[in-house]
PDB file of N, CA and C in Angstrom:
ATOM      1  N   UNK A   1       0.849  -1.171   0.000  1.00  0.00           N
ATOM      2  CA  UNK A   1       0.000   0.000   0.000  1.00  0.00           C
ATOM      3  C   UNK A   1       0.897   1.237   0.000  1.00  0.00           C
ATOM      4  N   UNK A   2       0.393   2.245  -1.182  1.00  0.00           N
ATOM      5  CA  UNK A   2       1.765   3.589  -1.129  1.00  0.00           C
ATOM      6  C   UNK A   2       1.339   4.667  -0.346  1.00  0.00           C
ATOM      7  N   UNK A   3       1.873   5.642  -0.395  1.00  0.00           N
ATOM      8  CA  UNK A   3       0.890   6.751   0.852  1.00  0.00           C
ATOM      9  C   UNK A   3       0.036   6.872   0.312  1.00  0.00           C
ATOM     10  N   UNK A   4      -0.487   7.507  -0.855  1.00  0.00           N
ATOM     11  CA  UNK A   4      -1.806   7.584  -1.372  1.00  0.00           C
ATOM     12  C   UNK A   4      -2.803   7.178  -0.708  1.00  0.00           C
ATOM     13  N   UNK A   5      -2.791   6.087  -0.791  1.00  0.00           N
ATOM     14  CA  UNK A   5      -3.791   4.840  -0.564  1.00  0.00           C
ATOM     15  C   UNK A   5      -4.010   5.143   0.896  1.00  0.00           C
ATOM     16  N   UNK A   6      -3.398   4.901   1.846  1.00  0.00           N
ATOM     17  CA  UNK A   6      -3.549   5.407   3.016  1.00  0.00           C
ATOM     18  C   UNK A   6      -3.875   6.556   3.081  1.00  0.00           C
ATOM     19  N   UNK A   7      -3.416   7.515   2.293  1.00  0.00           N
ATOM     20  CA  UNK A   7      -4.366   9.122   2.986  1.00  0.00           C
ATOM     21  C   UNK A   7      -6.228   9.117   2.522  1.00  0.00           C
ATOM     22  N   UNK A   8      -5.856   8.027   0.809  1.00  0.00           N
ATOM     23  CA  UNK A   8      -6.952   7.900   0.517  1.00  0.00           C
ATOM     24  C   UNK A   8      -8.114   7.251   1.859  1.00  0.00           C
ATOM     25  N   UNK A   9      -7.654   5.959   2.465  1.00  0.00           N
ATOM     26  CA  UNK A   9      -8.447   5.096   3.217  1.00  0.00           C
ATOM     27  C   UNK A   9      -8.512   6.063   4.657  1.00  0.00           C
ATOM     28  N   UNK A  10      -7.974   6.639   5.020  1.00  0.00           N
ATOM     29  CA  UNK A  10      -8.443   7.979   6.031  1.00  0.00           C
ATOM     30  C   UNK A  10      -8.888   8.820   6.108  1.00  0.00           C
ATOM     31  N   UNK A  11      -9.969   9.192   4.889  1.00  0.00           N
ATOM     32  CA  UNK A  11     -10.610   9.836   4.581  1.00  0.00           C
ATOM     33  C   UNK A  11     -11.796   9.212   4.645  1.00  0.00           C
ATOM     34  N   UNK A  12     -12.418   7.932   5.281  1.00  0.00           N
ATOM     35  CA  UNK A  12     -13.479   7.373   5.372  1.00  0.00           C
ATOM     36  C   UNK A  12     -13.251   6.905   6.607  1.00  0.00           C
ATOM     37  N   UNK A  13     -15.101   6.802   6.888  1.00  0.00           N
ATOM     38  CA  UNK A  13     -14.888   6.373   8.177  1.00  0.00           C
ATOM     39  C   UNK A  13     -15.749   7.258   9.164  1.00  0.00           C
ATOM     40  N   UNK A  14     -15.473   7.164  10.287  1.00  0.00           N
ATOM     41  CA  UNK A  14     -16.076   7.817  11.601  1.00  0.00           C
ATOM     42  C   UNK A  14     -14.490   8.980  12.009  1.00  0.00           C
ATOM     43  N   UNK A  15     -15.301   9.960  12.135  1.00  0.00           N
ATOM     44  CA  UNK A  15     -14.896  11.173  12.292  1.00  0.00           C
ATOM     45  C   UNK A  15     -14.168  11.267  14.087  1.00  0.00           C
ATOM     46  N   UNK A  16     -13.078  11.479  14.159  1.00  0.00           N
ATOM     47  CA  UNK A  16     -12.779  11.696  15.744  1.00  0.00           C
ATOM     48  C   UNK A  16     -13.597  11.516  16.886  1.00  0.00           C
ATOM     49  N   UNK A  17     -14.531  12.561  16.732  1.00  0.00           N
ATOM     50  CA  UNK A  17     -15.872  12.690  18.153  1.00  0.00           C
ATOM     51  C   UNK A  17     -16.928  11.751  17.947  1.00  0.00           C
ATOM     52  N   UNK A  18     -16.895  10.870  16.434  1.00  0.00           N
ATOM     53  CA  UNK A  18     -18.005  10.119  16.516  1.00  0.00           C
ATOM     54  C   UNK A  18     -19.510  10.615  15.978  1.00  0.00           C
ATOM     55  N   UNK A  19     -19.198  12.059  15.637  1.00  0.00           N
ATOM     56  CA  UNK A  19     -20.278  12.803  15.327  1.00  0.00           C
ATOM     57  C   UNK A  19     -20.560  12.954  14.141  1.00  0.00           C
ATOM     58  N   UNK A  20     -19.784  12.384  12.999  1.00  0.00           N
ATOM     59  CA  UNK A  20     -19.975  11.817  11.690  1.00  0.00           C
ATOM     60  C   UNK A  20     -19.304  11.084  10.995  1.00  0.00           C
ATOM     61  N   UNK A  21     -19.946  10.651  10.116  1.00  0.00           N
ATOM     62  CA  UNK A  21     -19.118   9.460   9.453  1.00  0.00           C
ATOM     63  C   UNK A  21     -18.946   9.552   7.708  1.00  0.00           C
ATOM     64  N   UNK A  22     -17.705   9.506   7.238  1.00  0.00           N
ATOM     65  CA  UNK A  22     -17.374   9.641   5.772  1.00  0.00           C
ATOM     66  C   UNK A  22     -17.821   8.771   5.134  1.00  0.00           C
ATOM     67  N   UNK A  23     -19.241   8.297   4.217  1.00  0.00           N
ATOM     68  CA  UNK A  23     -19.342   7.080   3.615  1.00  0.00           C
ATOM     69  C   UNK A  23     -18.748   7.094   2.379  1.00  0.00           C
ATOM     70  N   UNK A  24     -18.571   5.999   1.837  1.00  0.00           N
ATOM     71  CA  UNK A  24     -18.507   6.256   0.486  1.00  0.00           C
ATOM     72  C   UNK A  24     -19.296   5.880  -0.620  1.00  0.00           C
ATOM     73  N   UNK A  25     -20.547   5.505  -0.185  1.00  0.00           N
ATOM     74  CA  UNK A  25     -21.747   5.732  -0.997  1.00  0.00           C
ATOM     75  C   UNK A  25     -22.256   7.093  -0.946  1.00  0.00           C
ATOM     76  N   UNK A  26     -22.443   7.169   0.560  1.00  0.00           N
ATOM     77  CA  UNK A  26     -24.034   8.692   0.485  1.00  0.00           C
ATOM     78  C   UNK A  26     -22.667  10.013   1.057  1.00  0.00           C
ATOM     79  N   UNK A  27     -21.342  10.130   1.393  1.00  0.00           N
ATOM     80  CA  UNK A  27     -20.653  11.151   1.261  1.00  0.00           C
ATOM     81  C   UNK A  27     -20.843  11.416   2.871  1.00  0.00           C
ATOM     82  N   UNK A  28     -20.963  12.424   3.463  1.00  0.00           N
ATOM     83  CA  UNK A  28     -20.951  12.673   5.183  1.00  0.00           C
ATOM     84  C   UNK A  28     -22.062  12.700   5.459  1.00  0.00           C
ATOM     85  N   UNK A  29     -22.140  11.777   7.096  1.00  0.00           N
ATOM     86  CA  UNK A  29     -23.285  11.659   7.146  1.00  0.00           C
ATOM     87  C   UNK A  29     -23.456  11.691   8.781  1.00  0.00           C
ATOM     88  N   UNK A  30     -24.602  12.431   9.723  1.00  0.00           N
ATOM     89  CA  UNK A  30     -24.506  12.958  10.867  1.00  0.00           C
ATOM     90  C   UNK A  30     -25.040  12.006  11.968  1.00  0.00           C
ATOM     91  N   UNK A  31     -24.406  11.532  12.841  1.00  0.00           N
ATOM     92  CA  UNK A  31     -24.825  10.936  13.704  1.00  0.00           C
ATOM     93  C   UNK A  31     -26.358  11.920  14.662  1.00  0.00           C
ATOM     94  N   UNK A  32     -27.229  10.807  14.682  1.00  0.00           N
ATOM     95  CA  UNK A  32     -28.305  10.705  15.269  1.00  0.00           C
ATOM     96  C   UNK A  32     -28.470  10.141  16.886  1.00  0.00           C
ATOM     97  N   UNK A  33     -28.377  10.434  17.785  1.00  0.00           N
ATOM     98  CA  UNK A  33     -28.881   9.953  19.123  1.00  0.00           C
ATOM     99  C   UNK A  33     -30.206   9.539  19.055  1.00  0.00           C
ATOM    100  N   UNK A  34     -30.675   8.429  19.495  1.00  0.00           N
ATOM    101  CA  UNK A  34     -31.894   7.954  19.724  1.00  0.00           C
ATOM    102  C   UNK A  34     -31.905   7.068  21.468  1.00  0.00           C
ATOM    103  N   UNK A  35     -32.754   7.142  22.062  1.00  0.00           N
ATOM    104  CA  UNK A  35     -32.786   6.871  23.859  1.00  0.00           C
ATOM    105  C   UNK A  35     -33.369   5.402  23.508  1.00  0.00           C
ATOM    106  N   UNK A  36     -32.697   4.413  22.702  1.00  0.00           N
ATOM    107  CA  UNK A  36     -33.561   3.044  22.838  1.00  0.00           C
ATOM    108  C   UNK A  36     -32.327   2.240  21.832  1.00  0.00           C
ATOM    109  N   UNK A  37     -32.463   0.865  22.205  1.00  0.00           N
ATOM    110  CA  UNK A  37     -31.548   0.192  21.528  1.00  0.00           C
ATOM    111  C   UNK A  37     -32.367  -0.603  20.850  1.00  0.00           C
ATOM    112  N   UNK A  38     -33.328  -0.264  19.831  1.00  0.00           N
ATOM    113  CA  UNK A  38     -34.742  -1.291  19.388  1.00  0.00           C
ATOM    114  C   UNK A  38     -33.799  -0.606  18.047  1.00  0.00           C
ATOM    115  N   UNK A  39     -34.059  -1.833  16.815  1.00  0.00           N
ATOM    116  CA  UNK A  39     -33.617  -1.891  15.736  1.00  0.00           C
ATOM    117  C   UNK A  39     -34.390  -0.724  15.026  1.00  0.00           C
ATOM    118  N   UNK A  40     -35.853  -0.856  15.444  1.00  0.00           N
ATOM    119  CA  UNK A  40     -36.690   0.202  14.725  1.00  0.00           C
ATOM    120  C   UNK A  40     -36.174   1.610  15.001  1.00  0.00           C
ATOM    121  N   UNK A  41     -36.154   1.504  15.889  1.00  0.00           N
ATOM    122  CA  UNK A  41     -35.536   3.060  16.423  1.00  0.00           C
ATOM    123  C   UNK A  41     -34.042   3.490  15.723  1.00  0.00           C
ATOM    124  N   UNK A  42     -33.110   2.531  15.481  1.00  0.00           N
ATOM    125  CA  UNK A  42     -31.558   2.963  15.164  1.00  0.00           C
ATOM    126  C   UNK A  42     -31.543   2.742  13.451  1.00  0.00           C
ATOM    127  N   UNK A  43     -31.499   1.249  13.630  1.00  0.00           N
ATOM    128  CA  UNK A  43     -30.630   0.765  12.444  1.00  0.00           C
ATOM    129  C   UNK A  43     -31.568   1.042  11.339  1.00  0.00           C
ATOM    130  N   UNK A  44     -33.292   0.787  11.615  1.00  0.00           N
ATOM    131  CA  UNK A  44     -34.131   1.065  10.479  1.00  0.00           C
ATOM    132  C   UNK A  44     -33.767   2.649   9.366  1.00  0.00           C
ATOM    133  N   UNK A  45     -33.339   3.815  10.261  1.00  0.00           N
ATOM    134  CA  UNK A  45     -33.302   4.670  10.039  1.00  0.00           C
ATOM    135  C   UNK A  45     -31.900   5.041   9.233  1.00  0.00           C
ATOM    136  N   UNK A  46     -31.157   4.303   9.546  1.00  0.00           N
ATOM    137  CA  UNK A  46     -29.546   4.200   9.016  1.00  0.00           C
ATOM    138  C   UNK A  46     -29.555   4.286   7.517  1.00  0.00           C
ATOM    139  N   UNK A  47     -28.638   5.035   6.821  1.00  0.00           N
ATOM    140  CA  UNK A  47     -28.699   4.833   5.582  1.00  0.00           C
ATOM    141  C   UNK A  47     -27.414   3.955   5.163  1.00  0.00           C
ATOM    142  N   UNK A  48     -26.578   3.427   6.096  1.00  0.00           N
ATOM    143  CA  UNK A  48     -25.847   2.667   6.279  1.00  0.00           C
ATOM    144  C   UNK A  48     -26.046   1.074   6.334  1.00  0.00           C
ATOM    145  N   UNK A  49     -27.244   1.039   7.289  1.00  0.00           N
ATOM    146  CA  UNK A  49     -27.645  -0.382   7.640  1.00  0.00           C
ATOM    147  C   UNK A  49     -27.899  -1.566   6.110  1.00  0.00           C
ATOM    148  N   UNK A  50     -27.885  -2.665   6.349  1.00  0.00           N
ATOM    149  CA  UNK A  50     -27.581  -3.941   5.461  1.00  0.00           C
ATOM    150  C   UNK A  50     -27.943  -4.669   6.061  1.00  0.00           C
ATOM    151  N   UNK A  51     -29.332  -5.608   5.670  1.00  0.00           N
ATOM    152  CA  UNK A  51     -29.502  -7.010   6.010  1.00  0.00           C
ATOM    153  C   UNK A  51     -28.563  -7.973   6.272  1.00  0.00           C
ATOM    154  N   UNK A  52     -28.267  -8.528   7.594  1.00  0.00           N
ATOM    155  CA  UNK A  52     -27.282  -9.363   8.153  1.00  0.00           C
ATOM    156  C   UNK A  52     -27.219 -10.703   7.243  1.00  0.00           C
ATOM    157  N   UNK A  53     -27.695 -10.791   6.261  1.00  0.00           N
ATOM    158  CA  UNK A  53     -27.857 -11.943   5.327  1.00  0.00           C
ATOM    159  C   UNK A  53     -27.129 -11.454   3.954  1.00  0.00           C
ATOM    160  N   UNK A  54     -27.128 -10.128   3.805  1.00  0.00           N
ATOM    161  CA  UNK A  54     -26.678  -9.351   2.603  1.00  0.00           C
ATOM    162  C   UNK A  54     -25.149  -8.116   3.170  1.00  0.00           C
ATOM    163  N   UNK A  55     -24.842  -8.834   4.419  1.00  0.00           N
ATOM    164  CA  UNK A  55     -23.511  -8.086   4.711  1.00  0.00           C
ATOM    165  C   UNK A  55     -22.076  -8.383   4.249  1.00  0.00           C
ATOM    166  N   UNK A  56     -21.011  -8.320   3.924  1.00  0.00           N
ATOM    167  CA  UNK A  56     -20.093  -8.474   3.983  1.00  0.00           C
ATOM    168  C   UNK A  56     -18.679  -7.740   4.782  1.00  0.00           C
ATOM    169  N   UNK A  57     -18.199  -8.608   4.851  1.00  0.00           N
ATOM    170  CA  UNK A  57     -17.097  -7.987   5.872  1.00  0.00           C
ATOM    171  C   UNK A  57     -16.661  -6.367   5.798  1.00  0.00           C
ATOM    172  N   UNK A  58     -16.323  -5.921   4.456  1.00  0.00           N
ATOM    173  CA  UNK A  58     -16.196  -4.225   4.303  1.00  0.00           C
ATOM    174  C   UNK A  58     -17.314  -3.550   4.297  1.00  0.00           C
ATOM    175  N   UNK A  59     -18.696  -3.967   4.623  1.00  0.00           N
ATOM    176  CA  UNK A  59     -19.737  -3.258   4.786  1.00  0.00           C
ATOM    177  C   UNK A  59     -19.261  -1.684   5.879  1.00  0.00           C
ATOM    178  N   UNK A  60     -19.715  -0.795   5.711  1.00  0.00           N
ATOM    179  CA  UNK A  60     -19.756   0.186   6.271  1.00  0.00           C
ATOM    180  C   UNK A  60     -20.573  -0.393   7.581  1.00  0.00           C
ATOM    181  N   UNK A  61     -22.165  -0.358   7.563  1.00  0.00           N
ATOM    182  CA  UNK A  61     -22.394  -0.856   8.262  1.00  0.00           C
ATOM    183  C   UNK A  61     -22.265  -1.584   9.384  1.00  0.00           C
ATOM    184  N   UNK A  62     -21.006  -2.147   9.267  1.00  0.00           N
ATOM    185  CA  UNK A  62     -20.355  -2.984  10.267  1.00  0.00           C
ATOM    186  C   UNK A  62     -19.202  -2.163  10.925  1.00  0.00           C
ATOM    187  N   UNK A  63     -19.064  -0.986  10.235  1.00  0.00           N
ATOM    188  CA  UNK A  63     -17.868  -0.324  10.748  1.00  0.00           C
ATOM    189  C   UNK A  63     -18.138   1.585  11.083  1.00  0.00           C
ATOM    190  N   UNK A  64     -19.261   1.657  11.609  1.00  0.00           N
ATOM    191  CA  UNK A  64     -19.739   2.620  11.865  1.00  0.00           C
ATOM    192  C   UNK A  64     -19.991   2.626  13.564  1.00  0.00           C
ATOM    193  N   UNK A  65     -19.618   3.343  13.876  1.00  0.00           N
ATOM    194  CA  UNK A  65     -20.077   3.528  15.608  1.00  0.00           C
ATOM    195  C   UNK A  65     -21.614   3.656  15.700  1.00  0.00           C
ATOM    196  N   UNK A  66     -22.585   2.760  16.025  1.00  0.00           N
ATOM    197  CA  UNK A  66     -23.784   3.589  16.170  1.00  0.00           C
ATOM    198  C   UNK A  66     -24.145   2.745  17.440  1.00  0.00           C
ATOM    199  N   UNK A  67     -23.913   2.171  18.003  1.00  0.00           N
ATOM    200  CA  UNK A  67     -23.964   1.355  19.494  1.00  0.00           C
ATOM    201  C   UNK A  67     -23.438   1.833  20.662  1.00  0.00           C
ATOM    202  N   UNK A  68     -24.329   1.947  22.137  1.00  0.00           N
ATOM    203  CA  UNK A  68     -23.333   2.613  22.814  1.00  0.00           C
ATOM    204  C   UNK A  68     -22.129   1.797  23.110  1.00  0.00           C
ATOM    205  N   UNK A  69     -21.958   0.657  23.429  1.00  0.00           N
ATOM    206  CA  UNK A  69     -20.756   0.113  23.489  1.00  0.00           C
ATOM    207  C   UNK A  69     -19.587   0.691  22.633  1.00  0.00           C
ATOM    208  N   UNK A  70     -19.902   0.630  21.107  1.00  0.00           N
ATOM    209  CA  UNK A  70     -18.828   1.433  20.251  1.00  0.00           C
ATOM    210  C   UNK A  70     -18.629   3.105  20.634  1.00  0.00           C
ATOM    211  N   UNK A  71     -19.164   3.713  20.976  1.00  0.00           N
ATOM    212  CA  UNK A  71     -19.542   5.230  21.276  1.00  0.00           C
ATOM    213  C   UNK A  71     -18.598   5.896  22.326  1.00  0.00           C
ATOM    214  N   UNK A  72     -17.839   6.621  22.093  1.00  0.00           N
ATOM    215  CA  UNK A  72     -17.194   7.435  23.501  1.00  0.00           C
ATOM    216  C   UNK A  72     -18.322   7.597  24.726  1.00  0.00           C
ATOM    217  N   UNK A  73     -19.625   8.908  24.260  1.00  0.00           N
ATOM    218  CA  UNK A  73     -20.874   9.097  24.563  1.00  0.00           C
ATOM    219  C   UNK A  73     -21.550   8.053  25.337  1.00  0.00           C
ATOM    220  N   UNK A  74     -21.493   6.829  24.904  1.00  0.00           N
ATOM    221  CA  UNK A  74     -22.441   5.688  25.306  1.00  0.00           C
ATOM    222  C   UNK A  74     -23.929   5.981  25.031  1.00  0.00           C
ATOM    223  N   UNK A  75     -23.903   6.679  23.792  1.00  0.00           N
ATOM    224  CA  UNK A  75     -25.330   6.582  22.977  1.00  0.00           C
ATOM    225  C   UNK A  75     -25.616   5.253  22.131  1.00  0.00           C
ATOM    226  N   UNK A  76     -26.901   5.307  21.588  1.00  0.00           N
ATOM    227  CA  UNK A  76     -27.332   4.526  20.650  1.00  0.00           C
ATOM    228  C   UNK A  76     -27.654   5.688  19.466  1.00  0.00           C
ATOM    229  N   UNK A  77     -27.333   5.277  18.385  1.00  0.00           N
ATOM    230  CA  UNK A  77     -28.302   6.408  17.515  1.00  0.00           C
ATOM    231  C   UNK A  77     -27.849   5.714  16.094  1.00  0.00           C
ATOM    232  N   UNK A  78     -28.072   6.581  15.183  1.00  0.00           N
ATOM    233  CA  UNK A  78     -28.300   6.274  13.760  1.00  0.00           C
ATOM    234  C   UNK A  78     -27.182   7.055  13.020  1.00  0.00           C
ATOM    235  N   UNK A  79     -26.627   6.458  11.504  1.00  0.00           N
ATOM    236  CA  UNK A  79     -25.865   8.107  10.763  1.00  0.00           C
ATOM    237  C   UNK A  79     -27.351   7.969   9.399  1.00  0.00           C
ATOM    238  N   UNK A  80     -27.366   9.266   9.559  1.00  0.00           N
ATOM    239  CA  UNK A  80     -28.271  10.160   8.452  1.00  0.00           C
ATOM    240  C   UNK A  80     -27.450  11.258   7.670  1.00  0.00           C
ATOM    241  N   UNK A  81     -28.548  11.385   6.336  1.00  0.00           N
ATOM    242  CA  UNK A  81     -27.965  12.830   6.205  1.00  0.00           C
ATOM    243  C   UNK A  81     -28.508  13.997   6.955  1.00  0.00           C
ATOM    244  N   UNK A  82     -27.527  14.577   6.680  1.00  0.00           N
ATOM    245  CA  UNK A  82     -28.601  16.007   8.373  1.00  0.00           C
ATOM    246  C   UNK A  82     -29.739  16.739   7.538  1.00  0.00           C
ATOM    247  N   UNK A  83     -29.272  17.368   5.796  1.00  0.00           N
ATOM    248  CA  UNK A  83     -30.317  18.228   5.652  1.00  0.00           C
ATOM    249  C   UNK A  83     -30.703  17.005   3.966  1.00  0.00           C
ATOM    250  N   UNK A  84     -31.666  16.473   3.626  1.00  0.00           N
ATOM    251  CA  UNK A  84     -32.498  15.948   3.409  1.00  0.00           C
ATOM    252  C   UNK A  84     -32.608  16.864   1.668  1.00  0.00           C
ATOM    253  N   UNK A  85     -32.054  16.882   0.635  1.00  0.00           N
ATOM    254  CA  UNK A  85     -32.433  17.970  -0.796  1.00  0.00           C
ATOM    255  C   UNK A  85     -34.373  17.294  -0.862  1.00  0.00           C
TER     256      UNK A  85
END
């Protein structure tokens, strides 16, 4: 891997504070707090989320903080886009 590639692959991802995340489908996208760990409430809303039958290992999805366990915060919440065209 040359530097490129690495500055390239650090440019995706979850942002320092956790407060957004670089996709590389939908571009930046804003973490959501939600007070419940119910799928309906988080992951439904995710524009990230992937049927656990239709995941694969580099899924974003799988590599997004949205659990409080993963979370500095110890929130649950969702990534969205913030303003909606």
């Amino acid at each position: 891997m040359n530097m490129k590639q690495i500055v390239e692959l650090s440019l995706f991802g979850a942002s320092y504070d956790q407060g957004t995340f670089q996709s590389t489908v939908w571009g930046l996208l804003t973490f959501f707090p939600t007070k419940s760990e119910k799928w309906c409430d988080n992951c439904r809303h995710c524009l990230l989320w992937k049927r656990k039958d239709d995941q694969t290992r580099n899924d974003e999805c799988l590599t997004a903080p949205c659990s409080d366990y993963e979370r500095r915060d110890g929130q649950n919440g969702y990534f969205s886009i913030c303003e909606m065209p």
